[in-house]
N, C-alpha and C. Protein backbone atom coordinates (compact mmCIF):
# COMPACT_ATOMS: atom_id res chain seq x y z
N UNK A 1 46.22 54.83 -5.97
CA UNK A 1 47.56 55.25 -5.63
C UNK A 1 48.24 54.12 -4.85
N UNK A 2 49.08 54.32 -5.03
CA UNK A 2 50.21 52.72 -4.57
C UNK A 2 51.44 52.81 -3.42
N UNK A 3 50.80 54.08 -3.07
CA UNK A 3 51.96 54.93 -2.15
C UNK A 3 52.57 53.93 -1.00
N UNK A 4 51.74 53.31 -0.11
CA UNK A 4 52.28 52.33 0.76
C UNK A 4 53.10 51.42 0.28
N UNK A 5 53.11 51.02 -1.07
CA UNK A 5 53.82 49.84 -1.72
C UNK A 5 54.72 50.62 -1.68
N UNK A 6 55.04 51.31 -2.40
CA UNK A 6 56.25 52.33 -2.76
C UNK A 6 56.83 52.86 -1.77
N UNK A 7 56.78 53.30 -1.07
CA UNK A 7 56.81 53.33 0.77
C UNK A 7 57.55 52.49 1.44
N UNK A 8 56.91 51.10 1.60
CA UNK A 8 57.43 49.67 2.17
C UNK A 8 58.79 49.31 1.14
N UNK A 9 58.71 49.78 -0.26
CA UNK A 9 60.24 49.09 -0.84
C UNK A 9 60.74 49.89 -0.71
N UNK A 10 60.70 51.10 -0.38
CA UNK A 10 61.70 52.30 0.65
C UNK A 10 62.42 51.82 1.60
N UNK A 11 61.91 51.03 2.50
CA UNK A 11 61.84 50.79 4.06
C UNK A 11 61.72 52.10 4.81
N UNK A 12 60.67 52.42 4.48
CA UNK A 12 60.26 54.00 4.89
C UNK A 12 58.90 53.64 6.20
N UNK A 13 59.32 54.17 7.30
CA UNK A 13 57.83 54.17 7.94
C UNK A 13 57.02 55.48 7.71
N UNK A 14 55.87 55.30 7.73
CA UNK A 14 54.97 56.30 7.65
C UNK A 14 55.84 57.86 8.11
N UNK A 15 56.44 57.58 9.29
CA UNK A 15 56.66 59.00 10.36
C UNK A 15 58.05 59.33 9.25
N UNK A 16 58.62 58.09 8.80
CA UNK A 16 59.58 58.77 7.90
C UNK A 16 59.44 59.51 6.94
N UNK A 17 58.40 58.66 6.05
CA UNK A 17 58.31 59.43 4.96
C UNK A 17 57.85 60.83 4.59
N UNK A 18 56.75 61.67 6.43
CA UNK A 18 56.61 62.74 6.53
C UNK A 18 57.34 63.90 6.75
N UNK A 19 58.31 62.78 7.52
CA UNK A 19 59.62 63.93 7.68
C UNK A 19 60.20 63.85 6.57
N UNK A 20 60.52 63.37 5.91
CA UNK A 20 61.45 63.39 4.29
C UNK A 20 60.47 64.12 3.10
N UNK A 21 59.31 63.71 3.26
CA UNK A 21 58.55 64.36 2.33
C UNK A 21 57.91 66.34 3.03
N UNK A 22 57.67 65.80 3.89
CA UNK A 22 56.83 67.53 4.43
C UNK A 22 55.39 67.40 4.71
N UNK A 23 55.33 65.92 4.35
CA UNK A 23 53.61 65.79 3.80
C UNK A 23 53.33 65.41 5.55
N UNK A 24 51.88 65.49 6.09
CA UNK A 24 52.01 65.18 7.24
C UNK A 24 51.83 63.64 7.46
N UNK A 25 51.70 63.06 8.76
CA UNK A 25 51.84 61.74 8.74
C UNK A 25 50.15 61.48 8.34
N UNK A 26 49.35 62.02 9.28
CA UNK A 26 48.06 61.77 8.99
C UNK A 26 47.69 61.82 7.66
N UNK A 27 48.11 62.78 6.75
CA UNK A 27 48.03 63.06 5.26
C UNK A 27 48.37 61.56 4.78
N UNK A 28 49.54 61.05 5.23
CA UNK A 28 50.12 60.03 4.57
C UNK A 28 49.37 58.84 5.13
N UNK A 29 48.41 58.48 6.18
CA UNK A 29 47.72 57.42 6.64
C UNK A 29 46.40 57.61 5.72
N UNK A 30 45.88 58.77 5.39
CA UNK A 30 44.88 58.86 4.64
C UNK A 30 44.99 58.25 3.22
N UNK A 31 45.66 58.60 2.77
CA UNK A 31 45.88 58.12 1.28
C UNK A 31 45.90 57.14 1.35
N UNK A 32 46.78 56.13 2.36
CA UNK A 32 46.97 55.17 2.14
C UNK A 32 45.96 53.82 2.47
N UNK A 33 44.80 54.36 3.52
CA UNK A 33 43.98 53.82 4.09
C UNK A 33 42.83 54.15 3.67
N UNK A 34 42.40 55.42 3.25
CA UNK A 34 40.96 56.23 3.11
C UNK A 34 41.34 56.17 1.40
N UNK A 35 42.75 55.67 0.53
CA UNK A 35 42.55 56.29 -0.37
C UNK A 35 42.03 57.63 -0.81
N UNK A 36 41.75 58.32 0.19
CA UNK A 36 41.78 60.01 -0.23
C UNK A 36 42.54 60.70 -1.10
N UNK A 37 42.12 61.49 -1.87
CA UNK A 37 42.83 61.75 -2.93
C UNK A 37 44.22 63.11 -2.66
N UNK A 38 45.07 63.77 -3.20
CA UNK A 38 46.59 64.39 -2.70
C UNK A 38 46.22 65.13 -3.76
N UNK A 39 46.82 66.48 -3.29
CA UNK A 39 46.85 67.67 -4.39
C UNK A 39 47.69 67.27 -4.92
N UNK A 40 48.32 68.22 -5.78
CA UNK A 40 49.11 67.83 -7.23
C UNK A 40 50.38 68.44 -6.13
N UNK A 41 50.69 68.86 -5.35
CA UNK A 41 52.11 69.54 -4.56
C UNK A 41 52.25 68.28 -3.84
N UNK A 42 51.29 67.61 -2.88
CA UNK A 42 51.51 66.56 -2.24
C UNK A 42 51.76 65.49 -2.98
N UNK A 43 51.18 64.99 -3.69
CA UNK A 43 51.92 64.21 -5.21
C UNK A 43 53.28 64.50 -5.30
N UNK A 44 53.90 65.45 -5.93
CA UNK A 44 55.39 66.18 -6.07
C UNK A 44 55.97 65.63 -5.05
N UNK A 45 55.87 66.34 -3.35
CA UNK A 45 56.28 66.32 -2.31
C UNK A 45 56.70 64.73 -2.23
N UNK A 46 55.61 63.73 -2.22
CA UNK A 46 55.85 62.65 -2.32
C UNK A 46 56.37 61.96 -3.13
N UNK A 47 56.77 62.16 -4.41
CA UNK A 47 57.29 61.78 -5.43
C UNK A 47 58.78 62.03 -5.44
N UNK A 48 59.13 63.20 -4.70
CA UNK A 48 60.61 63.44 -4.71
C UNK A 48 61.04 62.76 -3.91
N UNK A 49 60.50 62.42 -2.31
CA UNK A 49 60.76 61.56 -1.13
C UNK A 49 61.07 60.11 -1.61
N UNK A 50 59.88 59.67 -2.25
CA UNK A 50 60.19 58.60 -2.55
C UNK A 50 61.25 58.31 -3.92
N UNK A 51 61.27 59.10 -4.88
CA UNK A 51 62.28 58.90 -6.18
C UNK A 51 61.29 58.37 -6.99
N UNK A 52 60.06 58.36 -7.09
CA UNK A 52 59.47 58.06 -8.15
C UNK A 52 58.65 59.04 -8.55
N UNK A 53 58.25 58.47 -10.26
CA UNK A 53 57.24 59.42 -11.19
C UNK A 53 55.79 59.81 -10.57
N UNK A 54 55.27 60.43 -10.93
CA UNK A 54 53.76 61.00 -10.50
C UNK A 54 52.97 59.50 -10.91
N UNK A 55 53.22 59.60 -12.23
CA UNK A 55 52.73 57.95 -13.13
C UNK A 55 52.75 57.04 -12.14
N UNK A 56 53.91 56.16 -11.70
CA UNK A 56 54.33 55.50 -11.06
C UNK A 56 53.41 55.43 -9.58
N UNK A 57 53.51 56.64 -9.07
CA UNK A 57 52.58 56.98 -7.67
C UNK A 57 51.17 56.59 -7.61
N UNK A 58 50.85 56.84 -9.33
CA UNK A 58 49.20 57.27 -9.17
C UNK A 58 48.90 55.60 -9.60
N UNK A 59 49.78 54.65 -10.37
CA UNK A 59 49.35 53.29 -10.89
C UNK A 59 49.31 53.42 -12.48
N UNK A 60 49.85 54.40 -12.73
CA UNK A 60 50.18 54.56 -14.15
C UNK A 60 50.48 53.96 -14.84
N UNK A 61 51.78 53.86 -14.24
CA UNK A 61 52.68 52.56 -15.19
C UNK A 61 53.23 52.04 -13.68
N UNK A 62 54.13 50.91 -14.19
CA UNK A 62 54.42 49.68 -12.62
C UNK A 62 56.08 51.04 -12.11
N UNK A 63 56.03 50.47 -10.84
CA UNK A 63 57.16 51.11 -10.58
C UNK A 63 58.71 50.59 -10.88
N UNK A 64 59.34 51.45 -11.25
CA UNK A 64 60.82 51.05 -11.40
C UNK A 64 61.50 50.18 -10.70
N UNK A 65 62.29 49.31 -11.23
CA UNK A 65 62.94 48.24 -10.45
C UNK A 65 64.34 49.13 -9.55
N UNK A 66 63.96 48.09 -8.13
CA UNK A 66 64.75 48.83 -7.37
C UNK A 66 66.63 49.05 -8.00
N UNK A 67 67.08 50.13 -8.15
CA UNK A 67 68.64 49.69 -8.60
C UNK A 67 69.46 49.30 -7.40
């Protein structure tokens, strides 16, 4: 998962992206550090915050160029 990348071309800090997403911050240090894996809602949750695909999140395909 590529979430911190996707994250950082946000200019999102961690504490942001919990408050924008719902997801908690610790939730969001895990993934990004422990690579721990996200239910399929926290996926969503995070996917809407950030504006990108599930694909995109998980390393699917590359992420969309910023518009």
């Amino acid at each position: 998962m590529i979430l911190r990348e996707l994250r950082e071309a946000a200019g999102l800090s961690q504490y942001m992206l919990a408050k924008r997403s719902g997801v908690t911050q610790g939730q969001i240090w895990r993934i990004e550090t422990e690579g721990q894996g996200a239910t399929s809602d926290t996926i969503n949750r995070l996917c809407d915050a950030l504006g990108c695909t599930a694909d995109e999140l998980l390393g699917r395909e590359p992420p969309r160029e910023a518009s």
